[in-house]
N, C-alpha and C. Protein backbone atom coordinates (compact mmCIF):
# COMPACT_ATOMS: atom_id res chain seq x y z
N UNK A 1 182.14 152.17 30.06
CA UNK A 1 180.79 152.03 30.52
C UNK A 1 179.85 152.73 29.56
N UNK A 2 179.14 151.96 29.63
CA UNK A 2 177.51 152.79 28.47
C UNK A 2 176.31 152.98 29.60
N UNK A 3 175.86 154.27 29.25
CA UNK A 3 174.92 154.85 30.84
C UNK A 3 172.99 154.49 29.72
N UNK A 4 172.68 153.74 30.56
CA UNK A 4 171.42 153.79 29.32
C UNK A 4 170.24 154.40 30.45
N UNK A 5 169.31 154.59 30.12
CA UNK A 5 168.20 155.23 30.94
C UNK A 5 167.12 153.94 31.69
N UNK A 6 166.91 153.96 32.46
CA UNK A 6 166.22 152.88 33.53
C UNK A 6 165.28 152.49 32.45
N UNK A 7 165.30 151.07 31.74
CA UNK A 7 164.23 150.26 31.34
C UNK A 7 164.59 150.25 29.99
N UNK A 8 165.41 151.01 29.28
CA UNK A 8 165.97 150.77 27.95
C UNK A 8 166.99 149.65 27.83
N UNK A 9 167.95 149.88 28.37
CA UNK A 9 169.27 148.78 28.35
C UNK A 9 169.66 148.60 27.01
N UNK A 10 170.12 147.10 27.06
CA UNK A 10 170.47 146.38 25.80
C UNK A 10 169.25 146.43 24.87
N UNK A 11 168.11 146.35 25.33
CA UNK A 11 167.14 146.19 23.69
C UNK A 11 166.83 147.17 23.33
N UNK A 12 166.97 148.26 23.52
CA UNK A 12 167.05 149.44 22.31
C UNK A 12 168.41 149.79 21.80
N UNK A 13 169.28 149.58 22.56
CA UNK A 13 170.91 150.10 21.84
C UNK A 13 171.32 148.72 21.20
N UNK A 14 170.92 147.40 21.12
CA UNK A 14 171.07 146.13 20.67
C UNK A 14 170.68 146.44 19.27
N UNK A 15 170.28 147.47 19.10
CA UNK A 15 169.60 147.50 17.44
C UNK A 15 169.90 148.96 16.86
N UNK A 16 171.02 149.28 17.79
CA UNK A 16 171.20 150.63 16.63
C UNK A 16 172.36 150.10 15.83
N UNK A 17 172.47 150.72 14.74
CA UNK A 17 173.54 150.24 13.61
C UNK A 17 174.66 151.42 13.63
N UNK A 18 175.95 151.14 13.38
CA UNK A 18 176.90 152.14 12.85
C UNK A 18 177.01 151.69 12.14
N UNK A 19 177.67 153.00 11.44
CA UNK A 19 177.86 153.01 9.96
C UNK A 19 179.11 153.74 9.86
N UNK A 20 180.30 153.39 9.06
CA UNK A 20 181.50 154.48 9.33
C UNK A 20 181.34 155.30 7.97
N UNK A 21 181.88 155.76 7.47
CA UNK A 21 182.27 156.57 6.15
C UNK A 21 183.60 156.58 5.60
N UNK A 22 183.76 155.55 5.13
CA UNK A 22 185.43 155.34 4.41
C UNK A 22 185.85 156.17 3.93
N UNK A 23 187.46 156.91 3.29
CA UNK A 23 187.67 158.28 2.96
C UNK A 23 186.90 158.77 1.70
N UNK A 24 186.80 157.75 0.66
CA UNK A 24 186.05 157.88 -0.58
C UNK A 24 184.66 157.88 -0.19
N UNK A 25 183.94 158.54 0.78
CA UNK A 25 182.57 158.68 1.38
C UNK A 25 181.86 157.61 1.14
N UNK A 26 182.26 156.40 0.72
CA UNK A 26 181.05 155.20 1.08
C UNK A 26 180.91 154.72 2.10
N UNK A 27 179.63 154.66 2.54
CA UNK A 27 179.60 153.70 3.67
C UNK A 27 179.76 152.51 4.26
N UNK A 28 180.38 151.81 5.21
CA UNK A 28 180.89 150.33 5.27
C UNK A 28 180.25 150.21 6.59
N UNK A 29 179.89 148.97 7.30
CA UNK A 29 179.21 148.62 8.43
C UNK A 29 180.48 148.16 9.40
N UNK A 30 180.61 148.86 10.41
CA UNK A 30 181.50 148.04 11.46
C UNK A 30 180.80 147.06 12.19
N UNK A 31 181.92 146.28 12.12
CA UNK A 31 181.56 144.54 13.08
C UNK A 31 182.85 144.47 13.91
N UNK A 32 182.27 143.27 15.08
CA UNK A 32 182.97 142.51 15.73
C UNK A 32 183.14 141.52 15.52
N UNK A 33 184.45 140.92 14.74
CA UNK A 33 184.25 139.55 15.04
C UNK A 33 184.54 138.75 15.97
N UNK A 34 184.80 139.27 17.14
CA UNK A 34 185.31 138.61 18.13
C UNK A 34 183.87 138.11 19.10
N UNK A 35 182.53 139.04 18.39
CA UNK A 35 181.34 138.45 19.53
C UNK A 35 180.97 137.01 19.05
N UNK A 36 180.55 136.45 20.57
CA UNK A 36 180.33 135.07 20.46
C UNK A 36 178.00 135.12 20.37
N UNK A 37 177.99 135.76 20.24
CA UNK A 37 176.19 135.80 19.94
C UNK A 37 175.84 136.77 19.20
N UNK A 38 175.22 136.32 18.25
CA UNK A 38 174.78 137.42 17.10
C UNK A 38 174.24 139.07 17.62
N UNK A 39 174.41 140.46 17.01
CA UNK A 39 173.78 141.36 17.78
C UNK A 39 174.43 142.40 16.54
N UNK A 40 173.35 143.21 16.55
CA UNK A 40 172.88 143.72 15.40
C UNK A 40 173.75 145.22 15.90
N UNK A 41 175.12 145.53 15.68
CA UNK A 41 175.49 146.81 16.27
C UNK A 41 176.13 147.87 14.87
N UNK A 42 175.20 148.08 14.24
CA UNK A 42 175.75 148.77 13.16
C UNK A 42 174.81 150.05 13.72
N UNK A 43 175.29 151.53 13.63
CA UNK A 43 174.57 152.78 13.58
C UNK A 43 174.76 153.71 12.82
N UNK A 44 174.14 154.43 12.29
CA UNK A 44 173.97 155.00 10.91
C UNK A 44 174.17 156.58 11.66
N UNK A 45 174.74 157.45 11.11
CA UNK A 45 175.22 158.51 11.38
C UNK A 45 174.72 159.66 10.67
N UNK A 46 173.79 160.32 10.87
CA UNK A 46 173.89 161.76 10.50
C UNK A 46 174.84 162.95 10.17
N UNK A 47 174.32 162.98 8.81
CA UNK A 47 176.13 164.56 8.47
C UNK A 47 174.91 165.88 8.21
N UNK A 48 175.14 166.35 8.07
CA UNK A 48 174.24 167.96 7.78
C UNK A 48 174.81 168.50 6.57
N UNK A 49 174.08 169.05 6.06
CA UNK A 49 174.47 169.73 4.83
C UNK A 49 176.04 170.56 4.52
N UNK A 50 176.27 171.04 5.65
CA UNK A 50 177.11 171.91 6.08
C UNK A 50 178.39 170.67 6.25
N UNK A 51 178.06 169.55 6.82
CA UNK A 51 179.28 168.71 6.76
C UNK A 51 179.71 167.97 5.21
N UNK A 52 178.60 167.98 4.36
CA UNK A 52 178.83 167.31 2.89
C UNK A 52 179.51 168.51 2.45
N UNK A 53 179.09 170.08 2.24
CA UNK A 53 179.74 170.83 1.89
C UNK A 53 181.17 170.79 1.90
N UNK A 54 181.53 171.25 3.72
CA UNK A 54 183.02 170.87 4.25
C UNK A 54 183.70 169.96 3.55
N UNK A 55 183.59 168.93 3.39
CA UNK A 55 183.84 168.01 3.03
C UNK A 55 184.44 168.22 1.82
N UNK A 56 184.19 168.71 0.96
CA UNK A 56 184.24 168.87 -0.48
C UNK A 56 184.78 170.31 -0.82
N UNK A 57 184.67 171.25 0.77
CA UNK A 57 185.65 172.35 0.60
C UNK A 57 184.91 173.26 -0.58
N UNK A 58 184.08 173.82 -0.66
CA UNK A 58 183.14 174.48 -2.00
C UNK A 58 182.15 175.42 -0.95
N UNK A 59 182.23 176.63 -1.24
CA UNK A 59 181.46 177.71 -0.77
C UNK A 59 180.23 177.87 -1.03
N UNK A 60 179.26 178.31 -0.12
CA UNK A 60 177.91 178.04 -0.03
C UNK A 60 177.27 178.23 -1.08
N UNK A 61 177.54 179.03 -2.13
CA UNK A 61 177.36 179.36 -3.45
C UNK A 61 177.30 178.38 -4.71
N UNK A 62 178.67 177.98 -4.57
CA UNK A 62 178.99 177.17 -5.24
C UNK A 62 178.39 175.53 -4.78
N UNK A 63 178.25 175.42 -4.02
CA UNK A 63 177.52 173.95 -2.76
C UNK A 63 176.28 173.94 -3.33
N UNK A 64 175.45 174.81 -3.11
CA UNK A 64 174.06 175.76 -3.84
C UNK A 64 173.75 174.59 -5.20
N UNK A 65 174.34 175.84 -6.06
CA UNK A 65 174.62 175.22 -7.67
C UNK A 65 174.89 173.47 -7.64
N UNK A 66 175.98 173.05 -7.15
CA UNK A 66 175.76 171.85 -7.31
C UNK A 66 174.87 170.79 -6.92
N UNK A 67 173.87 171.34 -5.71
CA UNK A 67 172.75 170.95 -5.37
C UNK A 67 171.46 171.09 -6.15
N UNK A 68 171.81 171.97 -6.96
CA UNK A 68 170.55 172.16 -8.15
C UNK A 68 169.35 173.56 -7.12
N UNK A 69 169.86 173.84 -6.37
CA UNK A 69 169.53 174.72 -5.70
C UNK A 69 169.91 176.49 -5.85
N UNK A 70 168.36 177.36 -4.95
CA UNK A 70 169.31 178.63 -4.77
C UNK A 70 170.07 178.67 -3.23
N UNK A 71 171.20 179.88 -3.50
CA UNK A 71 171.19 179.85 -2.17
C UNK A 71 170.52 179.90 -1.03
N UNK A 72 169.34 180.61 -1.23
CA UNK A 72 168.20 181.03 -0.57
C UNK A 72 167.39 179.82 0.01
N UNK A 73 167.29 178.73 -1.12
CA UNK A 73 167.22 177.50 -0.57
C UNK A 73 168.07 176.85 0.23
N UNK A 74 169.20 176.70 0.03
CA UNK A 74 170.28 176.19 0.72
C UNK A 74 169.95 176.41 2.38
N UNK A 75 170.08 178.14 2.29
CA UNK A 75 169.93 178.46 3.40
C UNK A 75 168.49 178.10 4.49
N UNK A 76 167.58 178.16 3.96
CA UNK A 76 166.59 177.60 4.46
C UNK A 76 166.13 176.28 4.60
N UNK A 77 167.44 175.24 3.91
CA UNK A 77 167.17 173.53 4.20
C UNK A 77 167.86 173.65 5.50
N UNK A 78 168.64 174.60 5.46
CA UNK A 78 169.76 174.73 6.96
C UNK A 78 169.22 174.91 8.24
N UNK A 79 168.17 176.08 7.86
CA UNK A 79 166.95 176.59 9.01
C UNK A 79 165.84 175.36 9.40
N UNK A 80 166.22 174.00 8.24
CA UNK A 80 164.87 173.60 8.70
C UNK A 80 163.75 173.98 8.26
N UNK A 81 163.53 175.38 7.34
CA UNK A 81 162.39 176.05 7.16
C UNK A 81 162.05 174.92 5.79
N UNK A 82 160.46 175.35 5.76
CA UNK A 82 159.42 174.29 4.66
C UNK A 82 160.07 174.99 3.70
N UNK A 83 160.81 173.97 3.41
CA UNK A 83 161.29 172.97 1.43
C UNK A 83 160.58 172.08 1.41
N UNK A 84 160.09 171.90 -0.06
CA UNK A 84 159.32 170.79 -0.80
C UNK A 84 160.24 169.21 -0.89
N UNK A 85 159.41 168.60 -0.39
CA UNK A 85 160.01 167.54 -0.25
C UNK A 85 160.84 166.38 -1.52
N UNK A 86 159.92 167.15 -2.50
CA UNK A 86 160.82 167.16 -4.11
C UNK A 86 162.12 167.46 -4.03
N UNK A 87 162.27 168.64 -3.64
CA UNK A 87 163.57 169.20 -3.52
C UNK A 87 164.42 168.39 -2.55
N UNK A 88 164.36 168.26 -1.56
CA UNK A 88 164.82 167.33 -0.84
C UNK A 88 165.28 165.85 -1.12
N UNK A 89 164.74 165.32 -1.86
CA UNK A 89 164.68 164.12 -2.38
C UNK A 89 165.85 164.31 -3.92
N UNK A 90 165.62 165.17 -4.38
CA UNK A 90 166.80 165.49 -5.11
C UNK A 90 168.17 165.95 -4.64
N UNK A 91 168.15 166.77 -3.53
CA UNK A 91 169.34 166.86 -2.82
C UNK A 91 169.77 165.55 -2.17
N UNK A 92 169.06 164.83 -2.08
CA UNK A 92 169.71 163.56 -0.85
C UNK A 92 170.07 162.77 -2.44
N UNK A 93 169.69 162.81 -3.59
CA UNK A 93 170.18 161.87 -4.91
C UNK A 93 171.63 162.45 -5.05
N UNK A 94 171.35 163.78 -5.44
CA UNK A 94 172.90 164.64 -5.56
C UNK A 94 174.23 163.78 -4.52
N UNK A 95 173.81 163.85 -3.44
CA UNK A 95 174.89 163.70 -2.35
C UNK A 95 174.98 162.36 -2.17
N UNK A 96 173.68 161.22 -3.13
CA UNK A 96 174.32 159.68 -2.65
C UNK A 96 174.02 158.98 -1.48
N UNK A 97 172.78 159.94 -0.90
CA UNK A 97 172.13 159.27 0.40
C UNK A 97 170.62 159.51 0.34
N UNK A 98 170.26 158.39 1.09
CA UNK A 98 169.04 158.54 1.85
C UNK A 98 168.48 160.13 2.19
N UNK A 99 167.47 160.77 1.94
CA UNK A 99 166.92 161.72 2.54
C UNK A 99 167.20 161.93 4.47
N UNK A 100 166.59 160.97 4.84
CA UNK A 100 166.93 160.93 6.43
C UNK A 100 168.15 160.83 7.05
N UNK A 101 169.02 160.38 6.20
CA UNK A 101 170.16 160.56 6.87
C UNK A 101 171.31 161.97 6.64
N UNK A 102 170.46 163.23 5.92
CA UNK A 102 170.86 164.22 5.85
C UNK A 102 170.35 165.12 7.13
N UNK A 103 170.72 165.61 8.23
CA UNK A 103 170.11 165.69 9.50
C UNK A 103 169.20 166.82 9.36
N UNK A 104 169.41 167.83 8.15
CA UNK A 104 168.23 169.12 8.09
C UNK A 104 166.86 168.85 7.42
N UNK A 105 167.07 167.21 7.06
CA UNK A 105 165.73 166.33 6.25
C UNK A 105 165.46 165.31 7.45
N UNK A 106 166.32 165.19 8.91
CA UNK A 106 165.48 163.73 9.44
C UNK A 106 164.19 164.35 10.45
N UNK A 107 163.05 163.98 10.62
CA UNK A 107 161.94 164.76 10.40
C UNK A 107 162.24 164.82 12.10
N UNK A 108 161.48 165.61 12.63
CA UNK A 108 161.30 166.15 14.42
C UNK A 108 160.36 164.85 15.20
N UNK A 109 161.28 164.76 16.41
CA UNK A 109 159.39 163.76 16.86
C UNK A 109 158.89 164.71 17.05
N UNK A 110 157.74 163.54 17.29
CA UNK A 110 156.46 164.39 18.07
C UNK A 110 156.56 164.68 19.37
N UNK A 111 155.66 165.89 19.73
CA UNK A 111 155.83 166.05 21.29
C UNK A 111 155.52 165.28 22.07
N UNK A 112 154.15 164.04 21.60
CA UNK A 112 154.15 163.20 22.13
C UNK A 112 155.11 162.27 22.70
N UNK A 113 156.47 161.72 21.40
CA UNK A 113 157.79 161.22 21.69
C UNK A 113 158.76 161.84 22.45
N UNK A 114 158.79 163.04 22.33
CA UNK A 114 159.71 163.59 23.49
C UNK A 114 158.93 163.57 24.97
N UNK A 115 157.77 163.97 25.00
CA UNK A 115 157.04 163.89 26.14
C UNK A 115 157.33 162.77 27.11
N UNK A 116 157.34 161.71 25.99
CA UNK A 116 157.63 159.77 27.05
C UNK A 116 159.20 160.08 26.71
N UNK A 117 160.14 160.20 26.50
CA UNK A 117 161.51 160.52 26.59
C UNK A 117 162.03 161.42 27.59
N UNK A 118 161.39 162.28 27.84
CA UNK A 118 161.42 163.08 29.11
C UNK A 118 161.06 162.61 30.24
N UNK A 119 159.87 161.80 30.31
CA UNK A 119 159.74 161.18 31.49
C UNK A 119 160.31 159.63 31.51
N UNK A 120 160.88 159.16 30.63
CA UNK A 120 161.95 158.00 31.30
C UNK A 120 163.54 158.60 31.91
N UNK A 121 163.57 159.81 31.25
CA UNK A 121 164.90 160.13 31.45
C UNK A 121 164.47 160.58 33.10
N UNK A 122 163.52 161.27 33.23
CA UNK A 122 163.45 161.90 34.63
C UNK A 122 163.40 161.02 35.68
N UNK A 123 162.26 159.24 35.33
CA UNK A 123 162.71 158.35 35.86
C UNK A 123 163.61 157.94 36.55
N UNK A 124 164.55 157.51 35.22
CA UNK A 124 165.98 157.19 35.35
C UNK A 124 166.55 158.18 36.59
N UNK A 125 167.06 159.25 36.34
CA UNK A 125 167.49 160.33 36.97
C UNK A 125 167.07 160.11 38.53
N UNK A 126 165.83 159.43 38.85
CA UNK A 126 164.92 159.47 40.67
C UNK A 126 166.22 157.90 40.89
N UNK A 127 165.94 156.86 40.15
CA UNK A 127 165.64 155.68 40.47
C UNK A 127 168.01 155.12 40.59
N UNK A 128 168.32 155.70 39.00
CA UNK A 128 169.64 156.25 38.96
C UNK A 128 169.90 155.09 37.89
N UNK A 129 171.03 155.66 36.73
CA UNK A 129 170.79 154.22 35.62
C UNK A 129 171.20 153.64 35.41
N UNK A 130 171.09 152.25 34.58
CA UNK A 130 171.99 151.50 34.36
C UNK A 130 173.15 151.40 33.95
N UNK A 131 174.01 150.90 34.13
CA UNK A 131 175.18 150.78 33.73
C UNK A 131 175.86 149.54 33.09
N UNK A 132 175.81 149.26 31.85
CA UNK A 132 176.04 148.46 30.97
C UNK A 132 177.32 148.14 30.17
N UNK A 133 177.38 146.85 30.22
CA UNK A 133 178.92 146.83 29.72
C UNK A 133 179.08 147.25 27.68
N UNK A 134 179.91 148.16 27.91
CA UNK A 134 180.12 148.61 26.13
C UNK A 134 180.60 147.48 24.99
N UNK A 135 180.75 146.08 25.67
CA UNK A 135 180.92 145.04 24.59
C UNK A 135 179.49 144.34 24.96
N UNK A 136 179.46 144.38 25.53
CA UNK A 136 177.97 143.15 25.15
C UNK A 136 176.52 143.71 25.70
N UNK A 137 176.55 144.78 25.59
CA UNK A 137 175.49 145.96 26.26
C UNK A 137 174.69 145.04 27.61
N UNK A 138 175.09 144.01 28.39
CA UNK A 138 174.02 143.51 29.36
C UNK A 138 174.79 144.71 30.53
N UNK A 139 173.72 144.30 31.43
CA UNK A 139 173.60 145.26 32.67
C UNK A 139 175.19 144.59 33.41
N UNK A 140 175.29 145.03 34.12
CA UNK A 140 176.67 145.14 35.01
C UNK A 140 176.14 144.77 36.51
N UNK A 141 174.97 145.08 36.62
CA UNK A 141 174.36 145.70 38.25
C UNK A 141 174.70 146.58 38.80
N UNK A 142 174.90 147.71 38.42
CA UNK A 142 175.31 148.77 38.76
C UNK A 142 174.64 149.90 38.35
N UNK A 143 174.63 150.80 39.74
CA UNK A 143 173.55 152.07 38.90
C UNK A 143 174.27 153.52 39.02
N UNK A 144 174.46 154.51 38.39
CA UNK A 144 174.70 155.26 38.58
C UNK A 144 173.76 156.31 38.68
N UNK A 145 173.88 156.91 39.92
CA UNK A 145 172.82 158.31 40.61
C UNK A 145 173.88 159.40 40.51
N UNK A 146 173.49 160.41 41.11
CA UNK A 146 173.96 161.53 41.11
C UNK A 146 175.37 161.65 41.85
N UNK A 147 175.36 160.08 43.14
CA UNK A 147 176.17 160.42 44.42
C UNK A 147 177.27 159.77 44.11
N UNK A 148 177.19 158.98 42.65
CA UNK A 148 178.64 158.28 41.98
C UNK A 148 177.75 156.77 41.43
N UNK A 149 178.32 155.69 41.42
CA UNK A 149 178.39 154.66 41.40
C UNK A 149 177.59 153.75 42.21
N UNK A 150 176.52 152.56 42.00
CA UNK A 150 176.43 152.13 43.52
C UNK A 150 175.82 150.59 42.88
N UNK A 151 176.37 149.84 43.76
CA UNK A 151 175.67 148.44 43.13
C UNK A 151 174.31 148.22 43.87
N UNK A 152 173.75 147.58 42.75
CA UNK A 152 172.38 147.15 43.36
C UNK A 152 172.08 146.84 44.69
C-alpha cells in the first residue's frame, strides 16, 4: 500500500522519477515493463556529501582536497551554512552531478510551502488518507484514519 495525503493521490506521485545508482555510480532510470499505460515513475534520489565521501572511503580531509575545498568549507556545506554558489557548482562538477541533487545544495522551501503542506497533511489526518495501490498509484477506496483501515 502507498498512504498519500487527501487530494494528492496519483497526480503528484505519477510524476516523481527514480533513479537507481549502478555500482560504478551512474545513474540508470528504473522501469516497468509490465505497465499497460504510460506513467512517468522514475525518482531521483538525494546523497549528501557525507554519502559521496563514504562511498569512496576518504577522510574528511582528504574528501576536502579533492573537492577543491577547505575543510572548513566542507564543514560548513554540511551545516548548510552560506557557501558561494560558485563553489557549489564546482563541487556538484567534481562529483558528476547536478547541484540539487547533492542534498546540502537542494535549496529549503518556503514557509509559505511548508505552511500549505502542513495543512493538507493535517487535513488528511481529520478526513483519514488515501490508500493507493503501489503498481498503478489509483485509489483503492480505502482510507486509512487513525482507527485502522476503513472503506469508503
Amino acid at each position: 500500500m502507498i498512504l498519500t495525503g487527501n487530494g494528492w493521490s496519483a497526480t503528484i506521485l505519477g510524476q516523481i522519477q527514480r533513479t537507481a545508482m549502478t555500482s560504478n555510480d551512474q545513474q540508470r532510470t528504473i522501469t516497468n515493463s509490465n505497465e499497460t499505460k504510460p506513467r512517468h515513475t522514475e525518482m531521483t534520489v538525494l546523497r549528501s556529501l557525507e554519502d559521496y565521501r563514504n562511498l569512496q572511503c576518504l577522510g574528511v580531509e582528504e574528501f576536502a582536497t579533492q573537492l577543491g575545498v577547505s575543510t572548513g568549507t566542507y564543514y560548513r556545506m554540511l551545516e548548510r551554512k552560506d557557501v558561494h554558489p560558485s563553489t557549489k557548482r564546482r563541487v556538484a562538477a567534481v562529483l558528476h552531478t547536478p547541484p540539487f541533487l547533492i542534498a546540502e545544495f537542494f535549496p529549503q522551501p518556503s514557509q509559505t510551502l511548508r505552511d500549505a503542506v502542513d495543512a493538507i497533511i493535517e487535513r488528511a489526518d481529520q478526513q483519514g488518507w488515501r490508500v493507493v495501490d503501489p503498481e498503478t498509484l489509483e485509489p483503492t477506496g480505502e482510507r486509512l484514519t487513525r482507527s485502522g483501515v476503513q472503506d469508503r
